[in-house]
C-alpha atoms as a PDB file:
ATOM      1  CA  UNK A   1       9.743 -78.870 -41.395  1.00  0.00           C
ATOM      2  CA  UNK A   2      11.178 -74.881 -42.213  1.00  0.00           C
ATOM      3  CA  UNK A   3      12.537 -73.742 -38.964  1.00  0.00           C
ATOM      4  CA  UNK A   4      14.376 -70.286 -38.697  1.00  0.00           C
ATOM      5  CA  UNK A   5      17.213 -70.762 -36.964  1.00  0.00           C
ATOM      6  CA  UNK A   6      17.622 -67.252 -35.672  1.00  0.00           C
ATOM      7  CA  UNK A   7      15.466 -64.092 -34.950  1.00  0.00           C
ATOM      8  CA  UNK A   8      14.137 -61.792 -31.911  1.00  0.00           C
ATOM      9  CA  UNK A   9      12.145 -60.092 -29.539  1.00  0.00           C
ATOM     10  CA  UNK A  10      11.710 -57.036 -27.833  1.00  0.00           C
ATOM     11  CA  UNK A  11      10.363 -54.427 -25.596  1.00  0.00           C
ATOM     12  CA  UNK A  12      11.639 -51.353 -27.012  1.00  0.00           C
ATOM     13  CA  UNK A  13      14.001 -49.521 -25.103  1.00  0.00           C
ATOM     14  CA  UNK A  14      15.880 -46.602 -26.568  1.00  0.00           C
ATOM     15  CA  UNK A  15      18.508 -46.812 -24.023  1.00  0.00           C
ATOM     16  CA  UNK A  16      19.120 -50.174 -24.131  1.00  0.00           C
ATOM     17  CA  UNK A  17      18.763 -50.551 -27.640  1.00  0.00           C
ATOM     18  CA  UNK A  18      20.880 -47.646 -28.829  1.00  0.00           C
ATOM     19  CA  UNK A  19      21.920 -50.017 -31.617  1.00  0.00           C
ATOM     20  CA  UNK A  20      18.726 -49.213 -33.575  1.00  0.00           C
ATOM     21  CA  UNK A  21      19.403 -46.273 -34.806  1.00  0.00           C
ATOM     22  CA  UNK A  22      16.923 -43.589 -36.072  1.00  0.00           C
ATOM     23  CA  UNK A  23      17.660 -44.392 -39.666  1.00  0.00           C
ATOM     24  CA  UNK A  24      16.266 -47.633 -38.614  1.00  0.00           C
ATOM     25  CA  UNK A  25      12.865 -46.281 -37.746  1.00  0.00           C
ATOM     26  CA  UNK A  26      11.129 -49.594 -38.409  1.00  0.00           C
ATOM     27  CA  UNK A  27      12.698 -51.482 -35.657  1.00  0.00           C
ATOM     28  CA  UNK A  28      12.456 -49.260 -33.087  1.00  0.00           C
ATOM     29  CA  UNK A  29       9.211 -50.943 -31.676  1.00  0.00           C
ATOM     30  CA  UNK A  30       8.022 -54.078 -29.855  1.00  0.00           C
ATOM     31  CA  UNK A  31       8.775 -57.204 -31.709  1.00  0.00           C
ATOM     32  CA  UNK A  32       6.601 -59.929 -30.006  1.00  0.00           C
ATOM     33  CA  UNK A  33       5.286 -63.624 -29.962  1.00  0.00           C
ATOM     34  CA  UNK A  34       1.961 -62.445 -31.524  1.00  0.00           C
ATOM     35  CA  UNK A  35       3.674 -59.981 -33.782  1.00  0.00           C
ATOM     36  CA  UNK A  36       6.157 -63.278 -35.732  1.00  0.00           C
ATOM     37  CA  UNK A  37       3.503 -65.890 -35.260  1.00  0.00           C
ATOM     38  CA  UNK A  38       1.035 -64.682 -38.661  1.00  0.00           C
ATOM     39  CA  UNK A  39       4.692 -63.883 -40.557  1.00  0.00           C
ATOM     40  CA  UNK A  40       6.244 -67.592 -39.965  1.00  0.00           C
ATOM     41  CA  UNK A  41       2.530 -69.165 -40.924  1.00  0.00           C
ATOM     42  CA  UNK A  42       2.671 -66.742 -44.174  1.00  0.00           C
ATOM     43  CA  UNK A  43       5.988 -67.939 -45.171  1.00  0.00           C
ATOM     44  CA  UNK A  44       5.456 -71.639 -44.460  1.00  0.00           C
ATOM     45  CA  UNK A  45       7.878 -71.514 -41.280  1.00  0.00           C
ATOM     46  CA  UNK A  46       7.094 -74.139 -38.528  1.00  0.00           C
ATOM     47  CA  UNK A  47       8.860 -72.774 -36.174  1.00  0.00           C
ATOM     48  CA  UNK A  48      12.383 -71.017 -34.642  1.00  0.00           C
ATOM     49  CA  UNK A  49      14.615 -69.626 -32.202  1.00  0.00           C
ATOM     50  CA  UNK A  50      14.730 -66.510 -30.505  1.00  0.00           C
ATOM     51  CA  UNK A  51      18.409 -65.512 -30.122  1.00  0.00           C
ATOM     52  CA  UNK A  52      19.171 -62.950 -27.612  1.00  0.00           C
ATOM     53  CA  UNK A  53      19.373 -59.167 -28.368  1.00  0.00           C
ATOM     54  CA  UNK A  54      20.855 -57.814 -25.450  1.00  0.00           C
ATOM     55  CA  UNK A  55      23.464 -58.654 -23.122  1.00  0.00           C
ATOM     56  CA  UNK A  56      21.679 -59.569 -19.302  1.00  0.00           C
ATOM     57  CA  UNK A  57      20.223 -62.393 -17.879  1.00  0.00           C
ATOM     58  CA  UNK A  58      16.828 -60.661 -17.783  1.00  0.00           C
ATOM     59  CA  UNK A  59      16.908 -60.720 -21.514  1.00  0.00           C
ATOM     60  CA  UNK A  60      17.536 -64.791 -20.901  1.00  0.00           C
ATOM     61  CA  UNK A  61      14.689 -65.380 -18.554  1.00  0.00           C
ATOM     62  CA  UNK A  62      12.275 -62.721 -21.067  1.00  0.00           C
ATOM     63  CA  UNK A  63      13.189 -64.997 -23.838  1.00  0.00           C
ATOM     64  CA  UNK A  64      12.582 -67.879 -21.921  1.00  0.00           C
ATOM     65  CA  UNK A  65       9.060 -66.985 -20.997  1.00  0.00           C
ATOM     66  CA  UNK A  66       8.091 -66.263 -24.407  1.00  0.00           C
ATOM     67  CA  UNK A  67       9.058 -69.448 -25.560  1.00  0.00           C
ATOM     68  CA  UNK A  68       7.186 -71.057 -22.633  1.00  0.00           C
ATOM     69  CA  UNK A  69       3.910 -69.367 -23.579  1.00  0.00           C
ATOM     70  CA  UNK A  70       4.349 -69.942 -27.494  1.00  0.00           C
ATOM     71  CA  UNK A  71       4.999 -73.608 -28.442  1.00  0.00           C
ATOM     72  CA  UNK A  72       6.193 -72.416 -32.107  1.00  0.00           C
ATOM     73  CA  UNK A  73       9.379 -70.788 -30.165  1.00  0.00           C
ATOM     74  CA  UNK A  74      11.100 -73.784 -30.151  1.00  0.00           C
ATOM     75  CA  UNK A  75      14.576 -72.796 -28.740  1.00  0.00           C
ATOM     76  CA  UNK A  76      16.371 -70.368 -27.381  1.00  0.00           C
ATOM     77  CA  UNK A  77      19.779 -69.122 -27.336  1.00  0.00           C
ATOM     78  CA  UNK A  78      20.606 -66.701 -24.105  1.00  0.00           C
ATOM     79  CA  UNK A  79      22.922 -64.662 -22.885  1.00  0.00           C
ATOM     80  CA  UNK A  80      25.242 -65.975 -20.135  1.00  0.00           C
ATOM     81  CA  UNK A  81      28.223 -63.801 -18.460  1.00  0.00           C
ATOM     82  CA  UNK A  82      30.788 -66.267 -20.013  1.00  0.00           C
ATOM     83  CA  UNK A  83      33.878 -65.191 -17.610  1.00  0.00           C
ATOM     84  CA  UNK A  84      31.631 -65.268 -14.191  1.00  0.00           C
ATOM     85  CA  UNK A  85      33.261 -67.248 -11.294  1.00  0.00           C
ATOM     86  CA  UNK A  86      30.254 -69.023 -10.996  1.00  0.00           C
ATOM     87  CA  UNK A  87      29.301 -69.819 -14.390  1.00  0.00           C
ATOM     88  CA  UNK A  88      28.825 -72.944 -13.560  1.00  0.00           C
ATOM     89  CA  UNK A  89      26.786 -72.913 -11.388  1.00  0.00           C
ATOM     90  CA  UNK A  90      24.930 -70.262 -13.673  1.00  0.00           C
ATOM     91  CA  UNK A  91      24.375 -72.424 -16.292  1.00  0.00           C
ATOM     92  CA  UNK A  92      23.832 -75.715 -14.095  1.00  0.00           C
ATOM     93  CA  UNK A  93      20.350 -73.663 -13.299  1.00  0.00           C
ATOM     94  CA  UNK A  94      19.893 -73.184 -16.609  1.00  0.00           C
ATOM     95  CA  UNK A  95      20.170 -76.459 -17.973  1.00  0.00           C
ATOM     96  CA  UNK A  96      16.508 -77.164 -16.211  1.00  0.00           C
ATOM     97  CA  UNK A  97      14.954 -75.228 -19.007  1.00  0.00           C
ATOM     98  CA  UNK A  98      14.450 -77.772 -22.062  1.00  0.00           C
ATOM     99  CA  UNK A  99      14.024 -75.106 -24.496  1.00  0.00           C
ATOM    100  CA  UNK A 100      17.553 -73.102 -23.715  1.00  0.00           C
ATOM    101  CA  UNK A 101      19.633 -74.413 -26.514  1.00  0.00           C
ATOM    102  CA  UNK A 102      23.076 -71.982 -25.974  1.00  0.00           C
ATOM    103  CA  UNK A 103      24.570 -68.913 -25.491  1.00  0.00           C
ATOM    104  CA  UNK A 104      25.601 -66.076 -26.980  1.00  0.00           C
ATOM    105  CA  UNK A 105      28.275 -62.900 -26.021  1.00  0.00           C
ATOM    106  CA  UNK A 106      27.996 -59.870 -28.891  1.00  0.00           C
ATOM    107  CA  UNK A 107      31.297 -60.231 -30.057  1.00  0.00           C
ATOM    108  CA  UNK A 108      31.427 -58.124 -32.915  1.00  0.00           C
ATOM    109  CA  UNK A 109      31.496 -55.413 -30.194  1.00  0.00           C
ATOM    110  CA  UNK A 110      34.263 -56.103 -28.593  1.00  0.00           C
ATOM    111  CA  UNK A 111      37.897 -55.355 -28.426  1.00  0.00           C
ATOM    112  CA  UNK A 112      40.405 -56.771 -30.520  1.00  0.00           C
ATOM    113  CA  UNK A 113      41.401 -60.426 -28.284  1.00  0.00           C
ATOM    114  CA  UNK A 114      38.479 -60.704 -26.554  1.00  0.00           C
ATOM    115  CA  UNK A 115      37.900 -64.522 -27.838  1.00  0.00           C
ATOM    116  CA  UNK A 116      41.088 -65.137 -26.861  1.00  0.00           C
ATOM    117  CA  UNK A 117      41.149 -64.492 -23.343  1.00  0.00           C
ATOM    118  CA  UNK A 118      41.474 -67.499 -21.121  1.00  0.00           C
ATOM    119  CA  UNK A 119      38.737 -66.423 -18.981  1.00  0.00           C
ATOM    120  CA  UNK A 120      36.227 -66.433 -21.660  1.00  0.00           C
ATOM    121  CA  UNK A 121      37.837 -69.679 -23.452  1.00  0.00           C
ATOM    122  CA  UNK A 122      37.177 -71.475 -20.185  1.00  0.00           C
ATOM    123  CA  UNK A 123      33.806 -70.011 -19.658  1.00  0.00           C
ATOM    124  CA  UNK A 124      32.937 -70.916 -23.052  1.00  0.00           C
ATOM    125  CA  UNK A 125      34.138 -74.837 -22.456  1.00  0.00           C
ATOM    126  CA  UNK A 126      32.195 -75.423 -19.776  1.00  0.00           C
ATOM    127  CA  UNK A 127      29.291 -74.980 -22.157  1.00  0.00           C
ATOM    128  CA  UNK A 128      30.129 -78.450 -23.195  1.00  0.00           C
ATOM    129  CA  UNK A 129      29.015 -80.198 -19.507  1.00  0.00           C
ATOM    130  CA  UNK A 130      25.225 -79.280 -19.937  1.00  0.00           C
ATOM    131  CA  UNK A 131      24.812 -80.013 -23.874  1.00  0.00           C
ATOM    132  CA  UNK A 132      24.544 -76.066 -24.759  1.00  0.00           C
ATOM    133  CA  UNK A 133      25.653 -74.655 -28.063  1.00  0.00           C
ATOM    134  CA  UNK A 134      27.466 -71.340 -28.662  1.00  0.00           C
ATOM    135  CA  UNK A 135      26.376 -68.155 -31.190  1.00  0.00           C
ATOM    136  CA  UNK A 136      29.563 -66.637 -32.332  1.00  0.00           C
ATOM    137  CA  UNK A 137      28.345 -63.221 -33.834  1.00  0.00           C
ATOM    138  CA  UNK A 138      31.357 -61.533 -35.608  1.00  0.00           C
ATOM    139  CA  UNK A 139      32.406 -59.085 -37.719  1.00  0.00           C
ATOM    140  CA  UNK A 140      34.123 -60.183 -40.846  1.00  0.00           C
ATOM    141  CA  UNK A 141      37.575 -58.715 -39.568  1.00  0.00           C
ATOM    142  CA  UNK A 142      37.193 -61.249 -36.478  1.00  0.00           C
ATOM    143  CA  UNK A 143      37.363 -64.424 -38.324  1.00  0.00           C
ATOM    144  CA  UNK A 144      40.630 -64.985 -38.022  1.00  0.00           C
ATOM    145  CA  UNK A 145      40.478 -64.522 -34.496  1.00  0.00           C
ATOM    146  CA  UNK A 146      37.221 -66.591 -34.456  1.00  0.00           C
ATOM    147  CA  UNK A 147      39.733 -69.482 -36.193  1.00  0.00           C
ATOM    148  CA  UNK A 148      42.238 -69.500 -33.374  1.00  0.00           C
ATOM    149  CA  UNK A 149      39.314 -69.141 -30.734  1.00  0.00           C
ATOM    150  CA  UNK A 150      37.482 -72.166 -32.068  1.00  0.00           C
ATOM    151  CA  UNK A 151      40.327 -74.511 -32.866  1.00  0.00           C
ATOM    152  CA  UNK A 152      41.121 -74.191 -29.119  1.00  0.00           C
ATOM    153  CA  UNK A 153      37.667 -75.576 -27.727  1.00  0.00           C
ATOM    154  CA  UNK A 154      36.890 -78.537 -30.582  1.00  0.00           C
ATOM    155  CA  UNK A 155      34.257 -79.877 -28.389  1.00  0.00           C
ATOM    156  CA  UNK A 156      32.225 -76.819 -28.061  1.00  0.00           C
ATOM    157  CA  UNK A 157      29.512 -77.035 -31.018  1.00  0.00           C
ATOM    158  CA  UNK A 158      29.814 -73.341 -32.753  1.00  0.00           C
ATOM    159  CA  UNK A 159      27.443 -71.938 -35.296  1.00  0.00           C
ATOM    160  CA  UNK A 160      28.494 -68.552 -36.763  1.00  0.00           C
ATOM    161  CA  UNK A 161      25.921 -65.967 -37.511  1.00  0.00           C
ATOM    162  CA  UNK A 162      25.167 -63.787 -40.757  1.00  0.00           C
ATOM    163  CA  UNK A 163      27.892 -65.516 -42.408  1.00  0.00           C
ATOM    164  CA  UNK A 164      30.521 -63.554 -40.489  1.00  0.00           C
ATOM    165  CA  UNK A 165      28.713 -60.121 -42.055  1.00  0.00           C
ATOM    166  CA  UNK A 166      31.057 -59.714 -45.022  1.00  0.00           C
ATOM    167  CA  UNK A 167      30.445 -55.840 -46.904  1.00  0.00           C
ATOM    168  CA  UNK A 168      27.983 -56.947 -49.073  1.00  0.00           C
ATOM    169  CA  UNK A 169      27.585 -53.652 -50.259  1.00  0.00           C
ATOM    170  CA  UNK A 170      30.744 -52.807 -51.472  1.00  0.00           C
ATOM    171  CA  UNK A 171      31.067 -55.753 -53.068  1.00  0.00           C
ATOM    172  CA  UNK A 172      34.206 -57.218 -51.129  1.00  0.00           C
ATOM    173  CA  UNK A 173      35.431 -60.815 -50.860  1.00  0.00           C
ATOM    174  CA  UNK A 174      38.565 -61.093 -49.780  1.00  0.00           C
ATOM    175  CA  UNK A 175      39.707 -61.697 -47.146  1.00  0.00           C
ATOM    176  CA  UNK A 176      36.334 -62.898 -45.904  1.00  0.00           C
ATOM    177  CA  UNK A 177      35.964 -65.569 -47.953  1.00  0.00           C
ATOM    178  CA  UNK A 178      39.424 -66.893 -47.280  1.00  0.00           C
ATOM    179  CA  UNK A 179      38.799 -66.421 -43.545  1.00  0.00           C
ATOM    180  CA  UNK A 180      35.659 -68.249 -43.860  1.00  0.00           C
ATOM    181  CA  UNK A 181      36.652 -71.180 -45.725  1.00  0.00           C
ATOM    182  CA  UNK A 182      39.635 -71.661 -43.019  1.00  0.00           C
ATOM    183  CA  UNK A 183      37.025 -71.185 -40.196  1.00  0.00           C
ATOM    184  CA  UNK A 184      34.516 -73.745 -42.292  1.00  0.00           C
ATOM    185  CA  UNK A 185      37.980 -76.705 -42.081  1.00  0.00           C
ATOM    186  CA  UNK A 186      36.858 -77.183 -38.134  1.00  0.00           C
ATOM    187  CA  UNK A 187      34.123 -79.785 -38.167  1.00  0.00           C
ATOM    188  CA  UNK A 188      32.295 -78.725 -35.259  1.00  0.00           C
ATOM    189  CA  UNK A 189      31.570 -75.230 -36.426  1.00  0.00           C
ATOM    190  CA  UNK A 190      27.734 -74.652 -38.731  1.00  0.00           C
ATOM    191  CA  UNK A 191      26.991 -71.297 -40.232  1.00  0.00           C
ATOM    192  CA  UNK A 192      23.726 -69.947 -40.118  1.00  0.00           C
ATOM    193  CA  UNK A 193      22.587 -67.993 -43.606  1.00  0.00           C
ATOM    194  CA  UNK A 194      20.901 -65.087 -41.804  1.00  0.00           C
ATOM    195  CA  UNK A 195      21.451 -61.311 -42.133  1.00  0.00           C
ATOM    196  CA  UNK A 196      22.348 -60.718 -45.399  1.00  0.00           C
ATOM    197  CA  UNK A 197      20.279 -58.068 -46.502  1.00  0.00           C
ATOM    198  CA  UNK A 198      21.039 -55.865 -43.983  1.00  0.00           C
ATOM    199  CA  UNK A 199      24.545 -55.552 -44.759  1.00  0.00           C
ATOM    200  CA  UNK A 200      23.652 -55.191 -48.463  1.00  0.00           C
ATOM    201  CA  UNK A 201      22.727 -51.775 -49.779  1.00  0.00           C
ATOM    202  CA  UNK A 202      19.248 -51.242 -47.554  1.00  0.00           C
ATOM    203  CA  UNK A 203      17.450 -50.130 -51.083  1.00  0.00           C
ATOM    204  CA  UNK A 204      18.803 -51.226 -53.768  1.00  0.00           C
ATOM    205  CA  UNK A 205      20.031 -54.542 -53.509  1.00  0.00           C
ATOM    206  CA  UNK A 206      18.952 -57.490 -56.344  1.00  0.00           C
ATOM    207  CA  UNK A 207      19.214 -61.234 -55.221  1.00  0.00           C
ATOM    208  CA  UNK A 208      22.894 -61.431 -57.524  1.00  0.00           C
ATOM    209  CA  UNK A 209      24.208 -59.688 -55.090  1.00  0.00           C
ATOM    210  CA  UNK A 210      24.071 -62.430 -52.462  1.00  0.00           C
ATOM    211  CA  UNK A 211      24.933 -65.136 -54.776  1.00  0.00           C
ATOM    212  CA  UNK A 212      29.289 -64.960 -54.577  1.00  0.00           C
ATOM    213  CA  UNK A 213      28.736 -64.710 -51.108  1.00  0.00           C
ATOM    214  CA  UNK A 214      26.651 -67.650 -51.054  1.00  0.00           C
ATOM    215  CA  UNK A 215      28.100 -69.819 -53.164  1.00  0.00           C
ATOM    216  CA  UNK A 216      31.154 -69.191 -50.668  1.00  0.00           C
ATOM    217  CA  UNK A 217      29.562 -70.649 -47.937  1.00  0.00           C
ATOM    218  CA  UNK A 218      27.406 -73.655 -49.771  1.00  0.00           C
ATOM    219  CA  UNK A 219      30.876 -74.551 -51.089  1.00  0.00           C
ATOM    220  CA  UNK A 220      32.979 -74.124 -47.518  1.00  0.00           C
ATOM    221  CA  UNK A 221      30.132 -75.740 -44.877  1.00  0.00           C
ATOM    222  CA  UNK A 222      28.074 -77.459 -47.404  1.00  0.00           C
ATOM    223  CA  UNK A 223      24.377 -78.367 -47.008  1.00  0.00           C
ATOM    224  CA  UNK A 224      25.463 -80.300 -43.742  1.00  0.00           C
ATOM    225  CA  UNK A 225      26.355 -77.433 -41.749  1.00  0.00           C
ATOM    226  CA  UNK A 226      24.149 -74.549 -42.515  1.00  0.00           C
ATOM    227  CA  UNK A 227      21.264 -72.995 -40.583  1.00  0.00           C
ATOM    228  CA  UNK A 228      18.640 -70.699 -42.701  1.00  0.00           C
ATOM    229  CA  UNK A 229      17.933 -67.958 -40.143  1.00  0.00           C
ATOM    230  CA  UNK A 230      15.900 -64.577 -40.953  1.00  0.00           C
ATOM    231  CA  UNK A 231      17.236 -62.003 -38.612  1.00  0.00           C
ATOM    232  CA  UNK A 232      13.448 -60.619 -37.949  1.00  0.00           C
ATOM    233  CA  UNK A 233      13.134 -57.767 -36.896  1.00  0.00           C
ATOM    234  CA  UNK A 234      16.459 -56.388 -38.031  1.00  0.00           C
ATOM    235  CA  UNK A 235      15.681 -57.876 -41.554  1.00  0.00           C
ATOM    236  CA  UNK A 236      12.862 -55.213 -41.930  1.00  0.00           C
ATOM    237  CA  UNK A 237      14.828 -52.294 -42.415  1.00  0.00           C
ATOM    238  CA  UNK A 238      16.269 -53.780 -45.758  1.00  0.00           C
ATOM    239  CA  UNK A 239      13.438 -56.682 -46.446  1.00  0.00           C
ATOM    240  CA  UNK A 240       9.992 -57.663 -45.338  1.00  0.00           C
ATOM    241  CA  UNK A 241      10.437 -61.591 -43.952  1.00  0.00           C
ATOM    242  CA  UNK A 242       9.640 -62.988 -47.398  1.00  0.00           C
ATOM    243  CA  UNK A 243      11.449 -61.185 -49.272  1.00  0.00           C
ATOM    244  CA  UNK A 244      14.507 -62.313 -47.213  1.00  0.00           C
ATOM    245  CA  UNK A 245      13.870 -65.660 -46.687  1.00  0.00           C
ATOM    246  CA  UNK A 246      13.459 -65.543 -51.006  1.00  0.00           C
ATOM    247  CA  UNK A 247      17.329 -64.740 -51.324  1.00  0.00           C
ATOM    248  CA  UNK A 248      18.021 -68.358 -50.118  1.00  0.00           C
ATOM    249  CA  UNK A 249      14.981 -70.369 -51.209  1.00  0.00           C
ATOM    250  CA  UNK A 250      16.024 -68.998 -54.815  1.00  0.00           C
ATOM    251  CA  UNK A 251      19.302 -70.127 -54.728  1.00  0.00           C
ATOM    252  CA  UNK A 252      18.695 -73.290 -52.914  1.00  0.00           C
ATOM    253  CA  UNK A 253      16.264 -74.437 -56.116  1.00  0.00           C
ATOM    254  CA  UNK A 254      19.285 -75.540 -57.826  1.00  0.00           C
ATOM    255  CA  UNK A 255      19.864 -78.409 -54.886  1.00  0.00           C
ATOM    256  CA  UNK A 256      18.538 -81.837 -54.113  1.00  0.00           C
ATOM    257  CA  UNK A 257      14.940 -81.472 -51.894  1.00  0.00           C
ATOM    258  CA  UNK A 258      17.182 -83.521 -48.997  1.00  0.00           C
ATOM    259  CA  UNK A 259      19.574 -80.385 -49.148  1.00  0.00           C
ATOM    260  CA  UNK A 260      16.715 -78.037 -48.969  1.00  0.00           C
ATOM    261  CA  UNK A 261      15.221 -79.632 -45.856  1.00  0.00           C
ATOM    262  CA  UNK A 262      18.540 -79.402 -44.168  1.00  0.00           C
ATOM    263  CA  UNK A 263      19.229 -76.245 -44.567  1.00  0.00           C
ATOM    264  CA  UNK A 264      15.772 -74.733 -44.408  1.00  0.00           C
ATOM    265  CA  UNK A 265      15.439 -77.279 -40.827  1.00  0.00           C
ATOM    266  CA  UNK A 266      16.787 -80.075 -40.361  1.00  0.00           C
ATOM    267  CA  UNK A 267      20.196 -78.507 -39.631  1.00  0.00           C
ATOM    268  CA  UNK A 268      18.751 -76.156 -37.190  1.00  0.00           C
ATOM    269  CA  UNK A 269      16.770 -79.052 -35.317  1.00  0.00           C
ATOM    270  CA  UNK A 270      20.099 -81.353 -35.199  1.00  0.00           C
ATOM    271  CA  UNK A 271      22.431 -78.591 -34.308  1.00  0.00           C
ATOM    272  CA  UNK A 272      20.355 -76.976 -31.444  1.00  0.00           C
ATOM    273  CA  UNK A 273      18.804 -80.552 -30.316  1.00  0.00           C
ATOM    274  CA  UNK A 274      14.987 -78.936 -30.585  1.00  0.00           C
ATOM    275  CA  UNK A 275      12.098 -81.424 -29.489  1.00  0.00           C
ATOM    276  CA  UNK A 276      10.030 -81.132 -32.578  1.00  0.00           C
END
């Protein structure tokens, strides 16, 4: 069982989606069901979860009808306002719909602080009462503020996406793999290997690129805690699907096939409690 932990759709908007730039030409169309479906059979993918791409709760219910209509979208992860005064309430609704798995907030835009406000720490508690997960998707200069954020809520199951985007092409480290391995100590956070290429150099980057950064986090979460995740669409403008999903199939030939399973599924399944 391959699932991929972490992609999306969309019905291109260029206001909305003023993140896709023009030098990302590729993207800047509808990503649908019917669009993924041919790719995952291609690449031996059983399934996956759509993650959220924009910050409303119409993006929650579109995601939630897609997965409805297309049994291979086997969870999703929404987007919630996580400091509403009735979040609870919010999310009580939302914990009718089997295949909503979490929540996510786009962090890596925000202000310096934002995780640490004790609005948003108790929003993001109360994911806890109704079994949901939470996406933390940082920038690699947040992780020490992800550290302090997490360590606060050690109930609250966290996975952390695109390995905390560290500047793959420049060639940096430090201090992201410090960061990382401090953030990897807290048992109840998983990492999901996704986005890589993207914040490698677009055209010229070689699989030995990715391999200090992934040793990093094979040797900080181990096979137990990691998600494989491909980042379609936003994979594309670096890397067609495959040639993505190659960068961690390569490496992951040097490990046990138990390992492999984990990571390529199993992990994914466990962590986001998907009825396979």
């Amino acid at each position: 069982m391959v699932i991929d932990s972490h992609q999306h759709f969309w019905i291109f908007d260029q206001d909305r989606d003023s993140w896709i730039t023009p030098e990302m030409q590729v993207i800047r169309k509808n990503f649908l069901p019917e669009d993924l479906k041919p790719v995952l059979k291609s690449n031996g993918v059983d399934g996956c979860v759509a993650v959220q791409a924009s910050q409303s709760k119409s993006e929650t219910d579109f995601l939630l009808q897609l997965a409805e209509a297309n049994d291979f979208v086997k969870g999703v992860v929404g987007w919630v306002d996580l400091q509403a005064a009735d979040l609870y309430d919010q999310l009580e609704k939302y914990s009718q719909f089997e295949k909503l798995r979490g929540f996510r907030h786009v962090v890596q835009g925000e202000a310096e602080g934002f995780m640490l406000q004790p609005v948003f720490i108790k929003g993001v508690g109360q994911l806890v009462a109704f079994d949901f997960t939470y996406d933390m998707l940082i920038r690699q200069d947040q992780l020490k503020e992800a550290f302090n954020f997490a360590v606060k809520l050690p109930h609250v199951h966290f996975v952390l996406d695109h390995i905390a985007k560290p500047l793959i092409k420049n060639g940096e480290m430090q201090p992201w793999a410090t960061d990382i391995r401090n953030l990897a100590e807290l048992s109840n956070v998983s990492c999901k290997v996704s986005g890589m290429v993207t914040e490698a150099d677009w055209r010229n980057w070689e699989k030995a690129d990715f391999r200090p950064y992934l040793d990093v986090v094979f040797e900080a979460f181990g096979t137990e805690r990691l998600l494989y995740g491909s980042d379609w669409p936003v994979c594309l403008v670096a890397a067609e699907y495959e040639g993505a999903k190659g960068i961690l199939t390569d490496y992951l030939s040097m490990f046990s096939d138990s390992e492999l399973q984990k990571v390529m599924g199993k992990n994914a399944v466990d962590f986001y409690g998907l009825d396979i």
